[in-house]
Protein backbone atom coordinates (compact mmCIF):
# COMPACT_ATOMS: atom_id res chain seq x y z
CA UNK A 1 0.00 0.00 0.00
CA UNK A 2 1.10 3.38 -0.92
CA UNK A 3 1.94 5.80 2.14
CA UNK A 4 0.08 8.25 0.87
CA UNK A 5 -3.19 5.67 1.05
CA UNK A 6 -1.90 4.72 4.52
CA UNK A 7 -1.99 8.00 5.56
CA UNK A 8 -5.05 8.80 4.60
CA UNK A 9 -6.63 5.71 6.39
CA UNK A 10 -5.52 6.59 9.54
CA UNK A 11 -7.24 9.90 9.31
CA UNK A 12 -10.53 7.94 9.23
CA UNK A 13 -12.58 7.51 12.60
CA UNK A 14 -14.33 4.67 11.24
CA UNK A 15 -11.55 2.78 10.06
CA UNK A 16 -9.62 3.60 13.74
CA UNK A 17 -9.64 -0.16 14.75
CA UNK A 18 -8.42 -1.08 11.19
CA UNK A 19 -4.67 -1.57 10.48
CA UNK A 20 -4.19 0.06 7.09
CA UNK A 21 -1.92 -2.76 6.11
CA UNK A 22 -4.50 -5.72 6.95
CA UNK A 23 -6.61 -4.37 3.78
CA UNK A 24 -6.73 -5.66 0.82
CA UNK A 25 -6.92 -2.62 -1.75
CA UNK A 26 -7.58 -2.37 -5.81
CA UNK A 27 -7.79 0.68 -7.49
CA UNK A 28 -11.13 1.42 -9.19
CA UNK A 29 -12.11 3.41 -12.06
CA UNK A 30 -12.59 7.78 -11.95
CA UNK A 31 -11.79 10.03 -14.54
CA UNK A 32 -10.79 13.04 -12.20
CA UNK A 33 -10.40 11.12 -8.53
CA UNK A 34 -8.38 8.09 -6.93
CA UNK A 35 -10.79 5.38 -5.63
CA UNK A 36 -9.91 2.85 -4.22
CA UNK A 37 -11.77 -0.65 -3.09
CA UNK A 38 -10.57 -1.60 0.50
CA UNK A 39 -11.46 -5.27 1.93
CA UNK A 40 -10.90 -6.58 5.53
CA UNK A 41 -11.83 -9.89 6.85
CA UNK A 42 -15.25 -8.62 7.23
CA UNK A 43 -15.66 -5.51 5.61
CA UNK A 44 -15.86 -3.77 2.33
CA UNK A 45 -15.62 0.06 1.55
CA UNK A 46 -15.52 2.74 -0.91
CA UNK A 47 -12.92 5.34 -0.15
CA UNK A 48 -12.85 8.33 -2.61
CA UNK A 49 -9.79 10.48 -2.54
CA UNK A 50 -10.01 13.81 -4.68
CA UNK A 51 -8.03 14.26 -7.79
CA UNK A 52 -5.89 17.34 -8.14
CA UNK A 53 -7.72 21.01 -9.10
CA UNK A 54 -11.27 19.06 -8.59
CA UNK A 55 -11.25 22.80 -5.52
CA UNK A 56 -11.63 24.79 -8.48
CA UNK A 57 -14.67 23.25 -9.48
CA UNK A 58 -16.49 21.22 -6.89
CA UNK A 59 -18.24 22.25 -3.79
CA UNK A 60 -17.48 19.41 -1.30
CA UNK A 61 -19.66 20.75 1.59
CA UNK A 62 -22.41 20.53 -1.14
CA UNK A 63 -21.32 17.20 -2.58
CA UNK A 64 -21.78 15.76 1.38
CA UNK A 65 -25.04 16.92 2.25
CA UNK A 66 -26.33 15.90 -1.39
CA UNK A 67 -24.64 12.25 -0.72
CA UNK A 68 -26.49 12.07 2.45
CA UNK A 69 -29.44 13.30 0.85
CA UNK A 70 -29.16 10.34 -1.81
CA UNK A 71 -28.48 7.77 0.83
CA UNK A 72 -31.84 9.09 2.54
CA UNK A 73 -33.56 8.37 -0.79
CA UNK A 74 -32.26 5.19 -1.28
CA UNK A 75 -30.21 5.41 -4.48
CA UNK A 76 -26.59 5.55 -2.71
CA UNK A 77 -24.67 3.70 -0.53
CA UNK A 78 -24.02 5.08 3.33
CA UNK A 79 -21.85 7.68 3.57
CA UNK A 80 -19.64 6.92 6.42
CA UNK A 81 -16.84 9.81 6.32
CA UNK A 82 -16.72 12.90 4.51
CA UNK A 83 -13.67 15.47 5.38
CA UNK A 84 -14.18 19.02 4.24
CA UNK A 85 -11.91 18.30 1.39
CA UNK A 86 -13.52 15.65 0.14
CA UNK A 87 -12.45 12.27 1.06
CA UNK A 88 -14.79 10.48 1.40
CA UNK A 89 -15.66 6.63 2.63
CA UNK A 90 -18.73 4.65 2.07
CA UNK A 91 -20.14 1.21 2.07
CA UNK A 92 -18.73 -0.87 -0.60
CA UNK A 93 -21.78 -2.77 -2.54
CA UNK A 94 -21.13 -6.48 -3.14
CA UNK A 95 -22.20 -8.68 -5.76
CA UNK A 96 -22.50 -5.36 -8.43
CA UNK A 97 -21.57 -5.21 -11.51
CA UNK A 98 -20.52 -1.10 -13.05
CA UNK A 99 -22.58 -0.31 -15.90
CA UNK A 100 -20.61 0.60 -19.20
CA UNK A 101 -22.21 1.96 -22.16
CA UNK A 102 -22.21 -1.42 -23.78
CA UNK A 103 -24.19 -2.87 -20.66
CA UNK A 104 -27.16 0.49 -20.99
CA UNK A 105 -26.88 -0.88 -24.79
CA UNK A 106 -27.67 -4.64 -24.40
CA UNK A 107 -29.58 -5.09 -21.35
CA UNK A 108 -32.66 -3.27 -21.61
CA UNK A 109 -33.75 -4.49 -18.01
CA UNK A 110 -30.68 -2.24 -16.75
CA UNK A 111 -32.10 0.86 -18.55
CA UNK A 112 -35.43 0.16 -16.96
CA UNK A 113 -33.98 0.49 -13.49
CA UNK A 114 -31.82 3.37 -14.44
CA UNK A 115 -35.06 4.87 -14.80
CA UNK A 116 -36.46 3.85 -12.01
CA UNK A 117 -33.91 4.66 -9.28
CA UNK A 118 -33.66 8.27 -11.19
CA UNK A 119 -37.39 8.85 -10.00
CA UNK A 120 -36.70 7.60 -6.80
CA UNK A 121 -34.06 10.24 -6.32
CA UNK A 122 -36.05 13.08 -8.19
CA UNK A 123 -39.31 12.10 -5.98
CA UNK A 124 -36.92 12.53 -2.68
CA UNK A 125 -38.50 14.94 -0.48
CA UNK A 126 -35.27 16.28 1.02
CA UNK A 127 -34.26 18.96 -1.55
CA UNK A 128 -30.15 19.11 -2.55
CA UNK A 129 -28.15 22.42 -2.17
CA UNK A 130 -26.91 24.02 -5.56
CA UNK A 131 -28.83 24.75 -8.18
CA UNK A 132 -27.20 23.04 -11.14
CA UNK A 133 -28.11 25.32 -14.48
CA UNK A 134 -26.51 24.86 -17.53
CA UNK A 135 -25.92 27.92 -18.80
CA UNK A 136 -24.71 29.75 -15.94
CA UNK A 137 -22.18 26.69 -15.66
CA UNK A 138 -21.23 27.47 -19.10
CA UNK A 139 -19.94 30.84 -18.14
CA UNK A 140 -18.56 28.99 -14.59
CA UNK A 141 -16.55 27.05 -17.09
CA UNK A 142 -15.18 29.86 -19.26
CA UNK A 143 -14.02 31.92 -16.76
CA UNK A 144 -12.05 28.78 -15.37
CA UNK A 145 -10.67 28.42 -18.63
CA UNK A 146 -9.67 31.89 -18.89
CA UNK A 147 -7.69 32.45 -16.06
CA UNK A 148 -5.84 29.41 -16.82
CA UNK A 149 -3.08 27.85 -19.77
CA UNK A 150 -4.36 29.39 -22.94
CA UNK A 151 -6.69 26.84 -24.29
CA UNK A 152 -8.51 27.48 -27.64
CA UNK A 153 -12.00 26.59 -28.16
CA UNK A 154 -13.40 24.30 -30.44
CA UNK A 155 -14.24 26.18 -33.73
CA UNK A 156 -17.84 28.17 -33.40
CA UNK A 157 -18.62 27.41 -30.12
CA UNK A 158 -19.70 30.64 -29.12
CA UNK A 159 -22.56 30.76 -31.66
CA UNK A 160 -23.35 27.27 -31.11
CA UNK A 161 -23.96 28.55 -27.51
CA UNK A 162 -25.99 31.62 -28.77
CA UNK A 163 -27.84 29.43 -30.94
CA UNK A 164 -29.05 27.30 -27.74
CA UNK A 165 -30.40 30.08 -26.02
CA UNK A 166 -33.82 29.38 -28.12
CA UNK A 167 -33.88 25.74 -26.69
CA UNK A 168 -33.55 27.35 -23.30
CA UNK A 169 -36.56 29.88 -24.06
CA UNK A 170 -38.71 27.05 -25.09
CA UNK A 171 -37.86 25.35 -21.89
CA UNK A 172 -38.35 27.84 -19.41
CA UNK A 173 -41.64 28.44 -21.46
CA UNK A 174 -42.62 25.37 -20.17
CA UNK A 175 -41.32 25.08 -16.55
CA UNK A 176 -41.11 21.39 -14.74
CA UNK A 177 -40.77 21.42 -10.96
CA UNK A 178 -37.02 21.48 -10.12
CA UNK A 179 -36.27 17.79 -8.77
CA UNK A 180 -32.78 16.29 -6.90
CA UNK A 181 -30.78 15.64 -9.64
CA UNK A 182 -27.10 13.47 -9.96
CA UNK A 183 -26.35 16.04 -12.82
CA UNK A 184 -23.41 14.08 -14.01
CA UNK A 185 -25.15 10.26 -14.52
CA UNK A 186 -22.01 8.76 -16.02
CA UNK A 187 -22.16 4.87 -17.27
CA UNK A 188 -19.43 3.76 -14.57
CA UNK A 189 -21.79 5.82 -11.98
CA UNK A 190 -24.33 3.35 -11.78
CA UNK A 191 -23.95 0.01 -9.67
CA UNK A 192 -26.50 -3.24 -11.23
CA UNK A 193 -27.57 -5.29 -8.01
CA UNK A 194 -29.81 -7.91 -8.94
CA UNK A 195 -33.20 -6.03 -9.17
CA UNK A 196 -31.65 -2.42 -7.72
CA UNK A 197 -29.79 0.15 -9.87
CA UNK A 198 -27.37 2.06 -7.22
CA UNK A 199 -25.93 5.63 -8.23
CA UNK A 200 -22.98 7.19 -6.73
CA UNK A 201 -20.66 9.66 -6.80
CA UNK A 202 -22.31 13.36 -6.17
CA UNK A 203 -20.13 15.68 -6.80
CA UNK A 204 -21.93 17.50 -9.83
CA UNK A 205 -25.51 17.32 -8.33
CA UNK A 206 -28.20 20.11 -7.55
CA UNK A 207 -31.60 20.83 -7.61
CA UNK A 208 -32.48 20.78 -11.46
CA UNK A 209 -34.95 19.86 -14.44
CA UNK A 210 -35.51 16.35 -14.07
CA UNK A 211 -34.94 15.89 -17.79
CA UNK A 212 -31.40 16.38 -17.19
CA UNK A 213 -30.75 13.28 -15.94
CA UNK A 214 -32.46 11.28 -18.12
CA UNK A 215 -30.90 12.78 -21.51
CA UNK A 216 -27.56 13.13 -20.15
CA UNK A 217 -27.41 9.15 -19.55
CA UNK A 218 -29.21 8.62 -22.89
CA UNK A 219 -25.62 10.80 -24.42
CA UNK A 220 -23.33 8.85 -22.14
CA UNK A 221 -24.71 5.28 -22.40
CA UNK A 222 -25.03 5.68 -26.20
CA UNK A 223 -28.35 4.26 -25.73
CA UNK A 224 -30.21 3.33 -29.36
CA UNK A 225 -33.94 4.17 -29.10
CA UNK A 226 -35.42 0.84 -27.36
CA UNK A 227 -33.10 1.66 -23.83
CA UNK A 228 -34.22 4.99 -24.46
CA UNK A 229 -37.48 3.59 -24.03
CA UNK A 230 -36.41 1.16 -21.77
CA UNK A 231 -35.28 3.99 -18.86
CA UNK A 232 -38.29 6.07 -19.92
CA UNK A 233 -40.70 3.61 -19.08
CA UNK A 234 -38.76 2.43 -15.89
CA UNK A 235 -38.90 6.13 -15.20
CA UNK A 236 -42.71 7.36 -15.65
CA UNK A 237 -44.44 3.91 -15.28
CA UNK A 238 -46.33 4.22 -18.81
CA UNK A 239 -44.70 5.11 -21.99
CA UNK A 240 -43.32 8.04 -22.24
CA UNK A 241 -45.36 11.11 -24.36
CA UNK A 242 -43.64 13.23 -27.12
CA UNK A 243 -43.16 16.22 -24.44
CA UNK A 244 -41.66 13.57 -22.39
CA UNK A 245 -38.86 12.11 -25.56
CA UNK A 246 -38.54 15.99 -26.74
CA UNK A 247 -37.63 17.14 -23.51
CA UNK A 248 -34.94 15.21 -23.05
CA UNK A 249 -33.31 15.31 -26.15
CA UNK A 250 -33.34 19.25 -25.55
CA UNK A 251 -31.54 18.10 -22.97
CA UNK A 252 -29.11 15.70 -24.95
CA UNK A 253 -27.91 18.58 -26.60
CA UNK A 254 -27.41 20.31 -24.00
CA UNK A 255 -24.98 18.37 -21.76
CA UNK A 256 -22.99 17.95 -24.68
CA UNK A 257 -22.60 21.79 -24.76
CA UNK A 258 -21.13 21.78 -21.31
CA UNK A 259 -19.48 18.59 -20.51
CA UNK A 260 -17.56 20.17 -24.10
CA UNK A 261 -15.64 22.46 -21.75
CA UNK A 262 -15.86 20.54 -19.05
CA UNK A 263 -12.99 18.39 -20.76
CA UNK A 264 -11.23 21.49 -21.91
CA UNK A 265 -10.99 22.06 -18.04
CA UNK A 266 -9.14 18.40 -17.88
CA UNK A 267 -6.97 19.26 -20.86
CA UNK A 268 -6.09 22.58 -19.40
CA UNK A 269 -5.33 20.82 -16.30
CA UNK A 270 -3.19 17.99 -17.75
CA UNK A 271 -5.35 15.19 -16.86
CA UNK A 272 -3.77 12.33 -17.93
CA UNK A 273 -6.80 9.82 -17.87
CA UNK A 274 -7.88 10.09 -20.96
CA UNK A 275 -7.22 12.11 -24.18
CA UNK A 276 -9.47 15.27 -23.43
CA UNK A 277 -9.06 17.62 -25.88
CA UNK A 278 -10.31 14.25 -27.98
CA UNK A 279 -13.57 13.79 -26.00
CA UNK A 280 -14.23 17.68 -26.05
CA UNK A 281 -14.05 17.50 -29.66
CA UNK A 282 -16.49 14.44 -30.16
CA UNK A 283 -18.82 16.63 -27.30
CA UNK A 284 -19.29 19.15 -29.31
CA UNK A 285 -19.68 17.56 -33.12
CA UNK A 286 -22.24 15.48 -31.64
CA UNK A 287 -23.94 18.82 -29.82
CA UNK A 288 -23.48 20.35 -33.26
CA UNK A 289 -25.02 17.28 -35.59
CA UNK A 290 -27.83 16.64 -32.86
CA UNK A 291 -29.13 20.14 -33.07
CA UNK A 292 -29.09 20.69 -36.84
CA UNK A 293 -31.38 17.74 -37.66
CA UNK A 294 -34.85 18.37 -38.69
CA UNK A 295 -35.92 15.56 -35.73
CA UNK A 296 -34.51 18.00 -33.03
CA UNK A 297 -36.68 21.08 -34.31
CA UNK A 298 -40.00 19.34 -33.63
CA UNK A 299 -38.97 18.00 -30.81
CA UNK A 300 -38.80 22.00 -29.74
CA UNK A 301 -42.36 22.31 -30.96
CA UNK A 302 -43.76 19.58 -29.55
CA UNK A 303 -42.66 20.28 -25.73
């Protein structure tokens, strides 16, 4: 075990009786944070350690009241530690298997708990702090880029975000009730147990349109129409209406839009995960082809 990871351990009350050396530990997945699975004889936890310049971006005293919040509603595993910089410990749930976007693709059962556990969350009557809005995050995110490394923007993203500001009109023309939203439903986010679909890891999440959620797991599953359907269903209990499929592909577009710079942010900070400059690329030529279809425009209309 690293010292670092050691270190860390021992700054845990709940692990206190625990030698850090008697667990076992494997690294997990995260784009932008180390987490690690630790085992002991008899127990299993989640311990989350934030990834450098994550400060910059991510409210952690939000993040842990929105965590407990989601453990309340039954969609995330118990929070047992949560330091005001964000490390944070919970339980570890056995016997799951971490969605991909090839799992959301195939298995149209997973889709339809997807749904369901997102209106389990959005039905919570605890509300979460932070009110996540897209376009007020867009401008977050450019004046992060700014005061950073010079990093150019994809070509015509400014109009593209001009160009958007009708979709938000026709939205706010038609108001739904803001709902606890994850904000951020990435593939690897979502835990299959048996007949439960578990979501973790809150650290985008805030009170928002509901319709959020469901398109921005549509974008990152790759789902084809049927899971579509398939979360949909598991979502509102009947199939959905045309509002209910225009909606969120207003909202498809959308997360593409931001999650565009959001990877600019990881270039600028020299992520090394992945090849982000790549993925904000693809983010924004699929933003780009989405919107100019003529499906998209009466999807508009028909919300």
């Amino acid at each position: 075990m690293e010292q670092k990871l050691e270190e860390i351990i021992r700054t845990i009350p709940h692990l206190s009786s625990i030698e850090p050396s008697s667990f076992q530990v494997r690294r997990l997945g995260g784009l932008t944070n180390e987490v690690y699975h630790l085992a002991s004889e008899d127990q299993e936890y989640c311990l989350r350690i934030p990834g450098a310049g994550t400060e910059e971006y991510i409210d952690r005293k939000v993040e842990m009241h929105n965590a407990n919040v989601a453990e309340y509603a039954g969609v995330s595993p118990r929070v047992h530690y949560f330091s005001d910089d964000g490390i944070m410990l919970t339980e570890f749930i056995p016997d799951s298997v971490t969605m991909s976007p090839e799992r959301f693709q195939s298995d149209l059962e997973a889709a339809f708990q997807a749904g369901e556990s997102f209106r389990q969350l959005h039905e919570c009557d605890k509300p979460f702090e932070f009110r996540f809005e897209v376009f007020s995050m867009i401008e977050e995110y450019l004046q992060l880029l700014s005061k950073g490394r010079a990093i150019e923007l994809p070509e015509g993203y400014h109009d593209v975000v001009e160009q958007s500001k009708s979709i938000k009109e026709t939205l706010d023309r038609n108001p739904v009730n803001l709902a606890p939203c994850h904000c951020d439903p990435l593939c690897e986010n979502f835990l299959k147990q048996d007949k439960k679909m578990w979501i973790v890891d809150w650290e985008y999440s805030g009170m928002n349109d509901p319709y959020w959620d469901l398109g921005d797991l549509s974008v990152e599953a790759g789902m084809p129409e049927e899971a579509e359907m398939a979360m949909l269903q598991g979502y509102f209990g009947r199939d959905p209406s045309s509002r209910d499929v225009g909606r969120m592909i207003m909202y498809k577009a959308l997360c593409d839009l931001l999650w565009t710079l959001w990877g600019l942010i990881q270039f600028m900070n020299e992520n090394p995960v992945e090849d982000f400059w790549a993925y904000s690329i693809e983010r924004f030529s699929r933003c780009i082809n989405l919107m100019s279809t003529e499906d998209f425009s009466r999807h508009m209309s028909e919300i």
